[in-house]
Protein backbone atom coordinates (compact mmCIF):
# COMPACT_ATOMS: atom_id res chain seq x y z
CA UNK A 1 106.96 109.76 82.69
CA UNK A 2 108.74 111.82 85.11
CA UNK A 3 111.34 110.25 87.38
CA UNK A 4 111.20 113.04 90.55
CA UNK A 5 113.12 111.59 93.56
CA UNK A 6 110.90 112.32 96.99
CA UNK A 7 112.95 112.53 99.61
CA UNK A 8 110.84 113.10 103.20
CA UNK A 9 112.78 113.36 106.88
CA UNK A 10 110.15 113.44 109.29
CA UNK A 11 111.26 114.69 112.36
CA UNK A 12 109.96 111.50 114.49
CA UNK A 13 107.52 108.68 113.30
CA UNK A 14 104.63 107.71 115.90
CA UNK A 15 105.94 104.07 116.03
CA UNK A 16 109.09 103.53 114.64
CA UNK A 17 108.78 100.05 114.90
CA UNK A 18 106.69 99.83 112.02
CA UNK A 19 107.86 100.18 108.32
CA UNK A 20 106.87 102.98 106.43
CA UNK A 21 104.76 101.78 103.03
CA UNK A 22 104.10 103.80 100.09
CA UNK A 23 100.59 103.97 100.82
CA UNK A 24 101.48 106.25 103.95
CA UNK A 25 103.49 108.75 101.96
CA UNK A 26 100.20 110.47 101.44
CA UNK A 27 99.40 110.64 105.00
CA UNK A 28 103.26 111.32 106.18
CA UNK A 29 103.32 114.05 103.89
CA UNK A 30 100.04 115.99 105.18
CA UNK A 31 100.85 115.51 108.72
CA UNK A 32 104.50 117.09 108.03
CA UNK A 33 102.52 119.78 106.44
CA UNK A 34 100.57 120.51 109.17
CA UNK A 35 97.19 119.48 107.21
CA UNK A 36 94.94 117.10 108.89
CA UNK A 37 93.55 114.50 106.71
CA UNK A 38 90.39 112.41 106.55
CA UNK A 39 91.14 109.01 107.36
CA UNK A 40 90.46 106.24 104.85
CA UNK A 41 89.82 102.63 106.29
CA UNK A 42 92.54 101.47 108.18
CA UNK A 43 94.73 98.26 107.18
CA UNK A 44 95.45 95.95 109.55
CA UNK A 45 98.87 94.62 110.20
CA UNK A 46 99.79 92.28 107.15
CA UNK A 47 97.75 94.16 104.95
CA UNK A 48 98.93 95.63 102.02
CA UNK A 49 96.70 97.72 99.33
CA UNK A 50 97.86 99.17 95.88
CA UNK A 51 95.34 100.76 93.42
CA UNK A 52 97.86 101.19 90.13
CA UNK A 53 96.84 102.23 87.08
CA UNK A 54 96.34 98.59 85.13
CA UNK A 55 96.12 97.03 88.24
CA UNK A 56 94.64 96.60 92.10
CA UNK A 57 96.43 94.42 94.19
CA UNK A 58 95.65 93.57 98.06
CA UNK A 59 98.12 91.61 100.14
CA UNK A 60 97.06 90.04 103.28
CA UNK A 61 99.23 87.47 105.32
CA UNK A 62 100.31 84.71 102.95
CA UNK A 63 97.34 85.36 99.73
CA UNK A 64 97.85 87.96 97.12
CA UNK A 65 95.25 89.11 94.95
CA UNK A 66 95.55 91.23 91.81
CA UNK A 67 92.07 92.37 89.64
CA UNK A 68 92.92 93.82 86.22
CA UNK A 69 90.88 97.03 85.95
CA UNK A 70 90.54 96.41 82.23
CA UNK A 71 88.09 93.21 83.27
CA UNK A 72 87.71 92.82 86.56
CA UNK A 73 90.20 89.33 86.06
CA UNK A 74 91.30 88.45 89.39
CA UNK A 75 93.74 86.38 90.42
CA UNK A 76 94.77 84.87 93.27
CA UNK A 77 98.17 83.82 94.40
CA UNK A 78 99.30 81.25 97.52
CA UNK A 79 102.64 83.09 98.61
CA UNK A 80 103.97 80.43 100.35
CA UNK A 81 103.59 77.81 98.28
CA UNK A 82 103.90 79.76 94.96
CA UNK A 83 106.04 82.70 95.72
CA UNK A 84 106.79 82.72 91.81
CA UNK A 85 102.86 83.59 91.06
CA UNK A 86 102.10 81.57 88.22
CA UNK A 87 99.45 79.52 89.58
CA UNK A 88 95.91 81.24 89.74
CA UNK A 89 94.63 79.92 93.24
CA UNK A 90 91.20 81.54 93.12
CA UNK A 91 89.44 78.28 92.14
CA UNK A 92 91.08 76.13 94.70
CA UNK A 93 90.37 79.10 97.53
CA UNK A 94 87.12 80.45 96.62
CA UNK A 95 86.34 81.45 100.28
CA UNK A 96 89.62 83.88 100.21
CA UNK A 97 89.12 84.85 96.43
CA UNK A 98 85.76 86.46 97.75
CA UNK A 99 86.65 87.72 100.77
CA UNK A 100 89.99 89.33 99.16
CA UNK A 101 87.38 90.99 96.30
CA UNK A 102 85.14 92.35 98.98
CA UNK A 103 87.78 93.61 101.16
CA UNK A 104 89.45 95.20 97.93
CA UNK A 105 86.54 96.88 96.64
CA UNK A 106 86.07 97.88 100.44
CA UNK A 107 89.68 99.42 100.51
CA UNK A 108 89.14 101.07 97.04
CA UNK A 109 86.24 102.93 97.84
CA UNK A 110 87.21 104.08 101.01
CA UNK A 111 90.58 105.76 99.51
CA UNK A 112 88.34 107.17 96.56
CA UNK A 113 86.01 108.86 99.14
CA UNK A 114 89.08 110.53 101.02
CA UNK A 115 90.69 112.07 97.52
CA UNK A 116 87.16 113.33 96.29
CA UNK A 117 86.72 114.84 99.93
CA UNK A 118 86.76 118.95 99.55
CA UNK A 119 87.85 118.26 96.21
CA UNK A 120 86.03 120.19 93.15
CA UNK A 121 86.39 119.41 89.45
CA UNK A 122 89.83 119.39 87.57
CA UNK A 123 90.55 121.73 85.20
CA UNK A 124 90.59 121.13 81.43
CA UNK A 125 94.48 121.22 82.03
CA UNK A 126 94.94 119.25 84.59
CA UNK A 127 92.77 116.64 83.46
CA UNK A 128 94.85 116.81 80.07
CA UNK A 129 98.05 116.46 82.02
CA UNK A 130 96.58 113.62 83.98
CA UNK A 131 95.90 111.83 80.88
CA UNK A 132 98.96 112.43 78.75
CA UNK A 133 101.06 111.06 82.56
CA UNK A 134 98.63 108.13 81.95
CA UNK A 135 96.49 108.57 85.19
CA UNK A 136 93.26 109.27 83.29
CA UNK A 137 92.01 107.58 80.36
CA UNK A 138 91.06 110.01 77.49
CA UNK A 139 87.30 110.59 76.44
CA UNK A 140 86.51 109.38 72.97
């Protein structure tokens, strides 16, 4: 892995009353750049969406969920009364449980169709360097 520090000084946020999140970095970074980008589905306030390698998790008000990728496993955590996570609440909250799956599978396709926009194949190389960084899975 490669540890490159990313250091961005806009020279004046929209709204600076709002914190920054890592999933705007992508944004922030065309719109210093002078490139306008398609825009994915917008989170509301509270919302919070991370697709990770292992791992997609979706954050909104006091429920977390996380969904392995490896089998779809999703779990579902009360933040208030389990800020630790160790008790799977998707049983006990089916109503949330669904609509956090829906609204993550929502969120995932949405940022999936903004990367592929305008976007060909990868190269051989890149796709090798993708999967040696661990962002692609090699084909066997």
């Amino acid at each position: 892995m490669l540890e490159i520090p990313l250091i961005v000084a806009p020279p004046v946020l929209e709204d600076q009353s709002i914190p920054l999140l890592t999933q705007d970095l992508h944004h922030l970074i065309l719109e210093i750049a002078g490139v306008a980008p398609e825009r994915t589905e917008e989170l509301a306030p509270g919302e919070l969406f991370l697709g990770e390698l292992g791992f997609r998790t979706y954050v909104n008000g006091r429920w977390k969920s996380t969904v392995r990728r490896s089998d779809g496993e999703h779990f579902l955590f009360d933040l208030i009364t389990d800020p630790d996570e160790r008790a799977n609440a998707a049983g006990a909250a089916p109503d949330v449980a669904a609509a956090h799956l829906r609204r993550i599978d929502q969120l995932a396709r949405s940022f999936v169709a903004e990367g592929a926009a305008g976007r060909g194949e990868i190269s051989q190389h890149e796709r090798e360097t993708l999967e040696v960084l661990g962002y692609l899975e090699e084909d066997h």
